[in-house]
Protein backbone atom coordinates (compact mmCIF):
# COMPACT_ATOMS: atom_id res chain seq x y z
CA UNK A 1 0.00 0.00 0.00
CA UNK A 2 1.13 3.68 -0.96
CA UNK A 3 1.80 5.27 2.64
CA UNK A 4 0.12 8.66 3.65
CA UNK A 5 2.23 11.28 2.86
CA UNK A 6 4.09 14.23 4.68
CA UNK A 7 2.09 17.63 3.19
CA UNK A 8 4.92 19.90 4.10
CA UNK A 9 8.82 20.33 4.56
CA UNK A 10 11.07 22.87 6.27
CA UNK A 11 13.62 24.70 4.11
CA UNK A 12 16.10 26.74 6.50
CA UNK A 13 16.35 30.44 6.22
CA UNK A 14 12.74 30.15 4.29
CA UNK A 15 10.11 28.41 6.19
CA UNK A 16 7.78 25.49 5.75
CA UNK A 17 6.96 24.84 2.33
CA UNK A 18 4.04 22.59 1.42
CA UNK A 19 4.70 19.68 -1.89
CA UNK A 20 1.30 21.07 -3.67
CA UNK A 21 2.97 24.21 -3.87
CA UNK A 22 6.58 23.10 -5.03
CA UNK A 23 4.96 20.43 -7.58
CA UNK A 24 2.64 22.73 -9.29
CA UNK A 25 5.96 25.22 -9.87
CA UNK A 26 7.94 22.48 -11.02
CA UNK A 27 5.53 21.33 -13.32
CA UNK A 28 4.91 24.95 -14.66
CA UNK A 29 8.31 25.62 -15.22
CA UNK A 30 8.99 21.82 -16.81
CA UNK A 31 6.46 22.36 -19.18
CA UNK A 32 7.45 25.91 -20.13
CA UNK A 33 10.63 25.02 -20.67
CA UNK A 34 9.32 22.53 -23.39
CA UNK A 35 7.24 24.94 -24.80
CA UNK A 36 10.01 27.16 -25.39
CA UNK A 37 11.84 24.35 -27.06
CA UNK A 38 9.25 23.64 -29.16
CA UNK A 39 8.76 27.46 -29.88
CA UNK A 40 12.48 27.66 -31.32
CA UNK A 41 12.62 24.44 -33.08
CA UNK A 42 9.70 25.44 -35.40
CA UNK A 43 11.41 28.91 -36.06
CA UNK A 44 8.80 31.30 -33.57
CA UNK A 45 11.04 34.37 -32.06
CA UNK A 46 11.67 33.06 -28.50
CA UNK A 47 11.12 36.63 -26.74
CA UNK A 48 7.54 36.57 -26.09
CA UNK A 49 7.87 33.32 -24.17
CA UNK A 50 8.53 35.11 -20.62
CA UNK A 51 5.61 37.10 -20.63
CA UNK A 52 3.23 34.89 -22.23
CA UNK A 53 4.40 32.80 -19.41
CA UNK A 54 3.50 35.41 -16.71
CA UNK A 55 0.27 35.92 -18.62
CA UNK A 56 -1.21 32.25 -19.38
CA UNK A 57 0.15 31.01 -16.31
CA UNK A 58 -1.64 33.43 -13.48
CA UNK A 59 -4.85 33.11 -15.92
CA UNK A 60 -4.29 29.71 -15.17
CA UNK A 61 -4.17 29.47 -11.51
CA UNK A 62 -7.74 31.87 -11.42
CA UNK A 63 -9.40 29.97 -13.73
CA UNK A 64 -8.94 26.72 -11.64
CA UNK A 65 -9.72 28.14 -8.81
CA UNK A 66 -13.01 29.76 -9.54
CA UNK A 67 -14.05 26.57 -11.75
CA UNK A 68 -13.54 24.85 -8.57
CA UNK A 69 -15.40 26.97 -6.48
CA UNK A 70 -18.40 27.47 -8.68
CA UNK A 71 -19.47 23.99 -8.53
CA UNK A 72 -18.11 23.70 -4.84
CA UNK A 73 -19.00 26.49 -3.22
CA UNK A 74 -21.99 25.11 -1.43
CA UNK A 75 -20.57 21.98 -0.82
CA UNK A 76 -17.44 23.68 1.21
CA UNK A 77 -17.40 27.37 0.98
CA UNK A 78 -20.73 28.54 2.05
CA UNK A 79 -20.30 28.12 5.51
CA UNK A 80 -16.55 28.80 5.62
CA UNK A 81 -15.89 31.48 2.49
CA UNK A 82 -12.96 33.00 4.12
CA UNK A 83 -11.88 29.59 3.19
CA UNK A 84 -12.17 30.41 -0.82
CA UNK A 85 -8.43 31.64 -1.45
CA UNK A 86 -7.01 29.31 0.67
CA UNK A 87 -5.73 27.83 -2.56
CA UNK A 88 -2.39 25.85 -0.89
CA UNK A 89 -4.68 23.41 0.50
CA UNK A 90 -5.41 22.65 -2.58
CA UNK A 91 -8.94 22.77 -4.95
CA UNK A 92 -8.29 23.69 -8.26
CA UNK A 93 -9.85 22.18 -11.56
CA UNK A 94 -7.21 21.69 -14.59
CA UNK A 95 -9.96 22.22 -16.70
CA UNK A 96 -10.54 25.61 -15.43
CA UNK A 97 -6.88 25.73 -15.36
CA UNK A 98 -7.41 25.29 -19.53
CA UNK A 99 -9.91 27.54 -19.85
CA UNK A 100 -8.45 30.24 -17.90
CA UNK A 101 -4.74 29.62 -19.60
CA UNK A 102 -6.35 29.53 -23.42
CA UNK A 103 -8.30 32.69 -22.71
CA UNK A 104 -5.46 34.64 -21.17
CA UNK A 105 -3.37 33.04 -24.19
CA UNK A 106 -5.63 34.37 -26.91
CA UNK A 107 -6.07 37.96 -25.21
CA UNK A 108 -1.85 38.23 -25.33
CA UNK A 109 -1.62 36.80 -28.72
CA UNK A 110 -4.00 39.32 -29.89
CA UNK A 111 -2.28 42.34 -28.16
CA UNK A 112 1.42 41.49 -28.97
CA UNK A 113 0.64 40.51 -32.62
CA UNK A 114 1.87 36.98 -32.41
CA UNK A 115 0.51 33.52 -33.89
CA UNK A 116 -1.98 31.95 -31.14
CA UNK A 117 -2.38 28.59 -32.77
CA UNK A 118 1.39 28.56 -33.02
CA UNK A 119 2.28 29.04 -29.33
CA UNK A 120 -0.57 26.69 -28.65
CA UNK A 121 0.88 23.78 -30.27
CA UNK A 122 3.96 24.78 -28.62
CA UNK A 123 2.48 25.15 -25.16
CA UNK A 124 0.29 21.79 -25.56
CA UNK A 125 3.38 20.11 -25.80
CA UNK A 126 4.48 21.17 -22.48
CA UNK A 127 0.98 20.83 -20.90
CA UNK A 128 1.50 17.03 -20.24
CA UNK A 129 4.18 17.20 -18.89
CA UNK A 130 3.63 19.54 -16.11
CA UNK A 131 0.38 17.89 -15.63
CA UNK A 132 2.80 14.41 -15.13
CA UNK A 133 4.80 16.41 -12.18
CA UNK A 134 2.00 18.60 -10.66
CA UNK A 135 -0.71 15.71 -10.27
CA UNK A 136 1.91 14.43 -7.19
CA UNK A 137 0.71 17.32 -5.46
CA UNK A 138 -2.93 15.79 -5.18
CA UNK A 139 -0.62 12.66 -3.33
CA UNK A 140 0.98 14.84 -0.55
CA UNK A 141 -2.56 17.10 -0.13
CA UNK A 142 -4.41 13.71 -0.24
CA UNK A 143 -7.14 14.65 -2.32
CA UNK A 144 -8.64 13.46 -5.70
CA UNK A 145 -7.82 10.00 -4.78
CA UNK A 146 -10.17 7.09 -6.32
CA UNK A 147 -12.79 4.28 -4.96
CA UNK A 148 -11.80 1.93 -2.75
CA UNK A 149 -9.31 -1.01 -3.65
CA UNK A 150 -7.22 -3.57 -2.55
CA UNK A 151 -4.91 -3.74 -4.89
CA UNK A 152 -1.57 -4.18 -3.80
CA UNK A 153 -0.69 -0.64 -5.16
CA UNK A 154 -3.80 1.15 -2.78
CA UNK A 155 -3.30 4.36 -1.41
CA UNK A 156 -3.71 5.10 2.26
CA UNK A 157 -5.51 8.18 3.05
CA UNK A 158 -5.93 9.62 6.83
CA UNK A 159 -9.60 9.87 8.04
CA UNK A 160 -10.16 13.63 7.44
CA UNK A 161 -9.65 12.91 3.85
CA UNK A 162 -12.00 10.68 2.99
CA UNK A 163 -15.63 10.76 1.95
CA UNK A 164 -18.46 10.45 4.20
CA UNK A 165 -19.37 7.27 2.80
CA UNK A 166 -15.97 5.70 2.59
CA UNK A 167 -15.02 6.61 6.56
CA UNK A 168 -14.49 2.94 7.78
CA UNK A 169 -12.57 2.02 4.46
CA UNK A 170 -8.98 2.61 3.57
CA UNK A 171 -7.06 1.76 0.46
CA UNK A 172 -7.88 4.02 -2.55
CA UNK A 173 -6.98 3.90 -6.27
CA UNK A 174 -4.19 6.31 -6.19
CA UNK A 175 -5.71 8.62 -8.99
CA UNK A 176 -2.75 10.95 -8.46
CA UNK A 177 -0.58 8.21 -10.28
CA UNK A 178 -2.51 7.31 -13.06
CA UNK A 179 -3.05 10.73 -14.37
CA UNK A 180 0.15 11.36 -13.78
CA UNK A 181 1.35 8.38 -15.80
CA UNK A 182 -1.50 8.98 -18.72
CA UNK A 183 0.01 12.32 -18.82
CA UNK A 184 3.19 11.10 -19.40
CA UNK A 185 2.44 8.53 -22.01
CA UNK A 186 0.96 11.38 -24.08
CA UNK A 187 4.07 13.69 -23.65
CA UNK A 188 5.98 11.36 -25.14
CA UNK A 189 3.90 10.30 -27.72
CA UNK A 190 3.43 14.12 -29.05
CA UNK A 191 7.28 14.91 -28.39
CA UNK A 192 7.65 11.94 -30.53
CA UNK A 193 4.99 13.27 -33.39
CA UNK A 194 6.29 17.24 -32.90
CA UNK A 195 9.90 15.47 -33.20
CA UNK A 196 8.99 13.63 -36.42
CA UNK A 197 7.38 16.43 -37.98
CA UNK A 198 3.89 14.66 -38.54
CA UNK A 199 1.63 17.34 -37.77
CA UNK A 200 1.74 19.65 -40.75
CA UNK A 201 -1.29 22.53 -39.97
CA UNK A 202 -1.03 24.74 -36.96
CA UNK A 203 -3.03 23.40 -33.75
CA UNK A 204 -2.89 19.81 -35.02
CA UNK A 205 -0.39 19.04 -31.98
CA UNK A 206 -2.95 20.68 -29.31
CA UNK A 207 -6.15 19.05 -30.49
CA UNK A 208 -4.05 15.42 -30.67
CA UNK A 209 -2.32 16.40 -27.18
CA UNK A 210 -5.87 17.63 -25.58
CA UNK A 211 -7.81 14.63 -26.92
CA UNK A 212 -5.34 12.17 -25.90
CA UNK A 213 -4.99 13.63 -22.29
CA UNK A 214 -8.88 13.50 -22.22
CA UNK A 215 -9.77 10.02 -22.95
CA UNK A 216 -7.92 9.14 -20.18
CA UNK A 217 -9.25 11.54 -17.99
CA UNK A 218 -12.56 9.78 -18.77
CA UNK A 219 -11.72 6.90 -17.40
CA UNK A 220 -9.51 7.98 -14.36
CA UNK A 221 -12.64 10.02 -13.38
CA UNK A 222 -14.91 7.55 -13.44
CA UNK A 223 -13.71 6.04 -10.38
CA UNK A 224 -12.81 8.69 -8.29
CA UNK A 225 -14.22 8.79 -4.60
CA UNK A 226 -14.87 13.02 -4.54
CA UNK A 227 -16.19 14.23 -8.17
CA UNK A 228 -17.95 17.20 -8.67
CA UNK A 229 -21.51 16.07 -9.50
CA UNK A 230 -24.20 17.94 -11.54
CA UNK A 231 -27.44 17.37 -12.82
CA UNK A 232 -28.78 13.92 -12.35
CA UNK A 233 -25.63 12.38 -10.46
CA UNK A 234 -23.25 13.31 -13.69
CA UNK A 235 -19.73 13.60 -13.33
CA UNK A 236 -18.91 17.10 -14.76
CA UNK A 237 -15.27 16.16 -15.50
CA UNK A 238 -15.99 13.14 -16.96
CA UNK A 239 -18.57 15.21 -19.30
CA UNK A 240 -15.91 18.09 -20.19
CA UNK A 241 -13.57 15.42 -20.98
CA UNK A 242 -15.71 13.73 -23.63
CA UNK A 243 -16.62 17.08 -24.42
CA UNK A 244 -13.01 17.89 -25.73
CA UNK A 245 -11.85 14.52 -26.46
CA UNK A 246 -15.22 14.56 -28.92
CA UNK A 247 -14.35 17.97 -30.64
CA UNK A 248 -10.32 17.29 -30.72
CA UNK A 249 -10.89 14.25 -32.67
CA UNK A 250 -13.62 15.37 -34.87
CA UNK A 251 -11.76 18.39 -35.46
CA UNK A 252 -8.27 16.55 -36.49
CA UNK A 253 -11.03 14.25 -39.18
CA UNK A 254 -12.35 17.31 -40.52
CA UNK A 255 -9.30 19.11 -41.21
CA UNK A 256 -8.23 16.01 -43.13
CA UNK A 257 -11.55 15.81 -44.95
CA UNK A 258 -11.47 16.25 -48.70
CA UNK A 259 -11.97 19.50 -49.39
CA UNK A 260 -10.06 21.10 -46.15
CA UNK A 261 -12.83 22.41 -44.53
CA UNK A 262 -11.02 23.93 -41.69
CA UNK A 263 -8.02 24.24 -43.48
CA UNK A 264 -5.40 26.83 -41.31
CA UNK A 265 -2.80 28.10 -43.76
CA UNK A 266 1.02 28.83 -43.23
CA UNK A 267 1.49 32.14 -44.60
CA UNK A 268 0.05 34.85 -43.51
């Protein structure tokens, strides 16, 4: 069994500094730095890269957060909403991490004059990657953790992070891991594609990279012990997932359909 982790460490002359936190940097900056490589490699002028960082990135972070909180806010913040920005402990939504990232993406594109769909294949390849490094921070916080299992590879979880309904139980899919090793599969299959040169229109590599990622995302969140529910018991992320896994795919067919319906050109 996966032991329960330690959520913080001490670094001298700093203070105590908890995993989430130091994950969710690391994976930032992993993935940048791929997206910068990728940037160079298919001839975009590096320079922008910094401050589309400090853009897409903070975009990011606020549109996880308030994803998160608009379909959890009465579930944990009404009571408690001083307890809203407390964003170190953790509860944050990648896809409103997307959302917020490709919006504050397209707004800086448009301003500085610079190719969106470009930078987003470039960024997409980067995007597994941190998502592969970060996800270890939902280990150490002990959250987004899966049904119970007793598989020999089960992850212990303390009391006050469990479910209601799963109180006497312990030994949970580790979700943590398996997103994090999806992640990674499709990193290196899109480093291996981007490396080969087989995507030949701009945004091919972030609708392969962002349908990939979400077919496994439907299936890791089909058996996790916490999801946000809506409607009639329906798993939003497992919905958004199809969602974009649906319109990636369809989208790669019809750009390869006879007559290039959605056809992005090269020059210009």
């Amino acid at each position: 069994m996966i032991p329960e982790p330690y959520s913080e460490f001490i670094v001298p002359a700093w203070g105590v500094l908890r995993w989430w936190s130091v994950l969710l940097v690391v994976g930032v900056l992993a993935g940048a730095r791929v997206a910068r490589w990728q940037a160079e490699r298919t001839g975009l002028d590096p320079r922008p890269a910094p401050l589309l960082l400090l853009v897409t990135v903070p975009a990011g972070i606020l549109g996880a957060r308030i994803y998160y909180l608009a379909f959890e806010w009465e579930r944990r913040f009404a009571d408690e909403p001083e307890l809203a920005w407390q964003i170190w402990e953790g509860g944050v939504a990648l896809h409103g991490a997307l959302l917020g990232g490709l919006l504050g993406m397209a707004i800086f594109a448009r301003l500085a004059r610079i190719s969106f769909l470009r930078w987003l294949d470039a960024a997409a390849l980067g995007f597994p990657l941190s998502v592969a490094i970060a996800r270890w921070g939902d280990y150490f916080n002990q959250q987004s953790f899966g049904a119970p299992t007793d598989l020999p590879w089960a992850l212990s979880v303390e009391e006050q992070f469990r479910p209601l309904l799963y109180l006497e139980q312990n030994g949970f899919h580790p979700m943590f891991l398996y997103e994090s090793l999806w992640a990674l599969v499709v990193f290196l299959g899109a480093l291996a594609v981007a490396r080969r040169g087989l995507t030949s229109r701009r945004g091919d590599l972030a609708l392969g990279v962002l349908a990939a990622y979400s077919v496994g995302r439907f299936w890791i969140e089909s058996i996790r012990a916490d999801p946000i529910i809506v409607g009639e018991g329906l798993r939003l992320a497992m919905i958004v997932s199809a969602g974009i896994a649906t319109a990636g795919i369809g989208a790669l067919a019809l750009r390869r359909w006879p007559g290039r319906m959605f056809h992005v050109k090269h020059s210009g």
